[in-house]
Protein backbone atom coordinates (compact mmCIF):
# COMPACT_ATOMS: atom_id res chain seq x y z
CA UNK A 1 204.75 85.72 117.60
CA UNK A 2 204.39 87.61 121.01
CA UNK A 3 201.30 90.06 119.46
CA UNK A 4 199.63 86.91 117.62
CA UNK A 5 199.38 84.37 120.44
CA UNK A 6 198.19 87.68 122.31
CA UNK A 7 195.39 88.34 119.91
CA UNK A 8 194.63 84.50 119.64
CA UNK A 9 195.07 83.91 123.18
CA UNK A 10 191.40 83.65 124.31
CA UNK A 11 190.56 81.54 121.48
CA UNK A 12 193.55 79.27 121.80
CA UNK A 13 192.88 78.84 125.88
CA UNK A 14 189.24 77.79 125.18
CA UNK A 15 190.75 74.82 122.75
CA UNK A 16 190.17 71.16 123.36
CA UNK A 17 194.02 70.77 123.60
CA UNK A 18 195.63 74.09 123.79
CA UNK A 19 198.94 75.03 122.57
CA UNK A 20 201.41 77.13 121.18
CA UNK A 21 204.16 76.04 118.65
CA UNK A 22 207.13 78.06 117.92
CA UNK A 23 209.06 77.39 114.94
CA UNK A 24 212.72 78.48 116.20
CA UNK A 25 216.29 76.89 115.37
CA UNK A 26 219.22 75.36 116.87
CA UNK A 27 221.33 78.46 116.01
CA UNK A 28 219.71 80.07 119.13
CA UNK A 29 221.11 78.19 121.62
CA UNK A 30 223.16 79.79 123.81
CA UNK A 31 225.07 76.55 123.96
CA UNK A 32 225.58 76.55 120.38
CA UNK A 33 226.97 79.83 120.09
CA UNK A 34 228.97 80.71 116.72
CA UNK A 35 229.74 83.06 114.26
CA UNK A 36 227.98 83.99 111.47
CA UNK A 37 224.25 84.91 110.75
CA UNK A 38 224.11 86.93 114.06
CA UNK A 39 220.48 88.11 113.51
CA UNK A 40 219.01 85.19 112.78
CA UNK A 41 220.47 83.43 115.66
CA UNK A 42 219.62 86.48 118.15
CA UNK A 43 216.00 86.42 116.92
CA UNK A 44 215.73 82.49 117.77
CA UNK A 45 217.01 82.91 121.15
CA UNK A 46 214.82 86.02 121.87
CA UNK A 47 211.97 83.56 120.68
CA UNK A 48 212.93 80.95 122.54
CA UNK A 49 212.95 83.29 125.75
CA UNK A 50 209.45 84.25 124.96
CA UNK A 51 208.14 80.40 124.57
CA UNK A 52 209.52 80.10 128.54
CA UNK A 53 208.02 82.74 129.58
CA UNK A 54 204.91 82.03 127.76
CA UNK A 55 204.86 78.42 129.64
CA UNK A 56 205.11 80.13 132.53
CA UNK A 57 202.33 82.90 131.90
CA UNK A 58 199.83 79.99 130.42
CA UNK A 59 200.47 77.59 132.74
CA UNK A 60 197.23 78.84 134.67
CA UNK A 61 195.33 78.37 131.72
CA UNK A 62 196.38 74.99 130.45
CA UNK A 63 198.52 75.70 127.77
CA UNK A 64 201.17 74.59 126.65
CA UNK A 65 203.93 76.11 124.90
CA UNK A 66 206.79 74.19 122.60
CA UNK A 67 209.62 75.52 120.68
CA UNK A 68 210.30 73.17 117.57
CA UNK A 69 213.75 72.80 115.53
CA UNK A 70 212.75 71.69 112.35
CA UNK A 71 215.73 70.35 111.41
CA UNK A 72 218.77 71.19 108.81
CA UNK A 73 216.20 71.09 105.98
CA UNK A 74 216.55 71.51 102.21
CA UNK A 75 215.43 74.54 101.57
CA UNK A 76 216.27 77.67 99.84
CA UNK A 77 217.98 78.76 103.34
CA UNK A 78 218.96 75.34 104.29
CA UNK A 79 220.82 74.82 100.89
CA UNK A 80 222.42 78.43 100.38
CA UNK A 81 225.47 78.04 99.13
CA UNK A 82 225.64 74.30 97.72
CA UNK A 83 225.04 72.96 100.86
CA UNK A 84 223.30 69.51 101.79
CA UNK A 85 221.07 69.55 104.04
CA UNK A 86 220.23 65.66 105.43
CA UNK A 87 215.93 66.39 105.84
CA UNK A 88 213.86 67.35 103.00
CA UNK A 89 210.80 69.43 104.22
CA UNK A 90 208.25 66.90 103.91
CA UNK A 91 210.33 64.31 106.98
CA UNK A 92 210.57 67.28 109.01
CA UNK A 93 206.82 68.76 108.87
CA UNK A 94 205.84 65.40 109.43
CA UNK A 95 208.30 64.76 112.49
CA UNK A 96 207.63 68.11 114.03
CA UNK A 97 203.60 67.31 113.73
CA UNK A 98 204.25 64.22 115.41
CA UNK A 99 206.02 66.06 118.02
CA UNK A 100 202.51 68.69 118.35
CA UNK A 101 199.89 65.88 118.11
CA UNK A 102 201.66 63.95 121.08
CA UNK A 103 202.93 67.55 123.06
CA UNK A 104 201.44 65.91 126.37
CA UNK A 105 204.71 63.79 126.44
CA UNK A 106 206.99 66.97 127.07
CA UNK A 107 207.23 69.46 129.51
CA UNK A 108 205.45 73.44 128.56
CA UNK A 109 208.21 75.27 127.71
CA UNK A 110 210.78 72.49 126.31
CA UNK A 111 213.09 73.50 123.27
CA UNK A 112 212.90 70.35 121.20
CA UNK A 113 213.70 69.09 117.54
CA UNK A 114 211.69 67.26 115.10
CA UNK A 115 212.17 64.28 116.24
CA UNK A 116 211.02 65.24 120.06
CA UNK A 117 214.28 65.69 121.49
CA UNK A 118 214.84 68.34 124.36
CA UNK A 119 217.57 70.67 122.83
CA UNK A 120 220.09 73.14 125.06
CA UNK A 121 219.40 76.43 125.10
């Protein structure tokens, strides 16, 4: 994400309404701490570092940076294992689009779900 919004970056700043949407998870919260899936959750929270400091860095230029949890969502990671997961993917794309179309509401930098709720870190 770091070397894509880098390479973007001068064509994202000159956008009408510039931004920069991180897909990242609950499971990197520091407040949410647990065991199990250790990468995965280390690689949110690293990303979820980076969309701070990118709100900080952009913040000259405009942009705005969000870090979206989609959600517990049925899919083939969601539902490992006979698991239910409560959102199929088409509620949360549509939630978490809602959330990008209307990103003036929250702060650059926020950690939020698909429904637009701030999230711990």
């Amino acid at each position: 994400p770091m070397l894509v919004t880098q390479a973007f970056y001068p064509l994202i700043k000159a956008a009408k309404d510039p931004k920069v949407v991180h897909i990242s998870s609950i499971m990197g919260a520091m407040e949410k701490a647990a065991t199990g899936a250790l990468c995965y959750r280390i690689s949110k929270a690293g990303l979820n570092m980076l969309g701070a400091c990118m709100a900080k860095d952009f913040e000259k230029d405009g942009v705005k940076v969000l870090s979206l949890h989609p959600g517990w969502v049925h899919t083939d990671m969601g539902a490992r294992g006979g698991r239910k997961p409560p959102l199929q993917p088409p509620e949360s794309v549509s939630g978490m689009l809602e959330v990008i179309d209307n990103s003036s509401k929250y702060r650059s930098g926020a950690f939020l779900n698909w429904k637009g709720e701030e999230l711990p870190w």
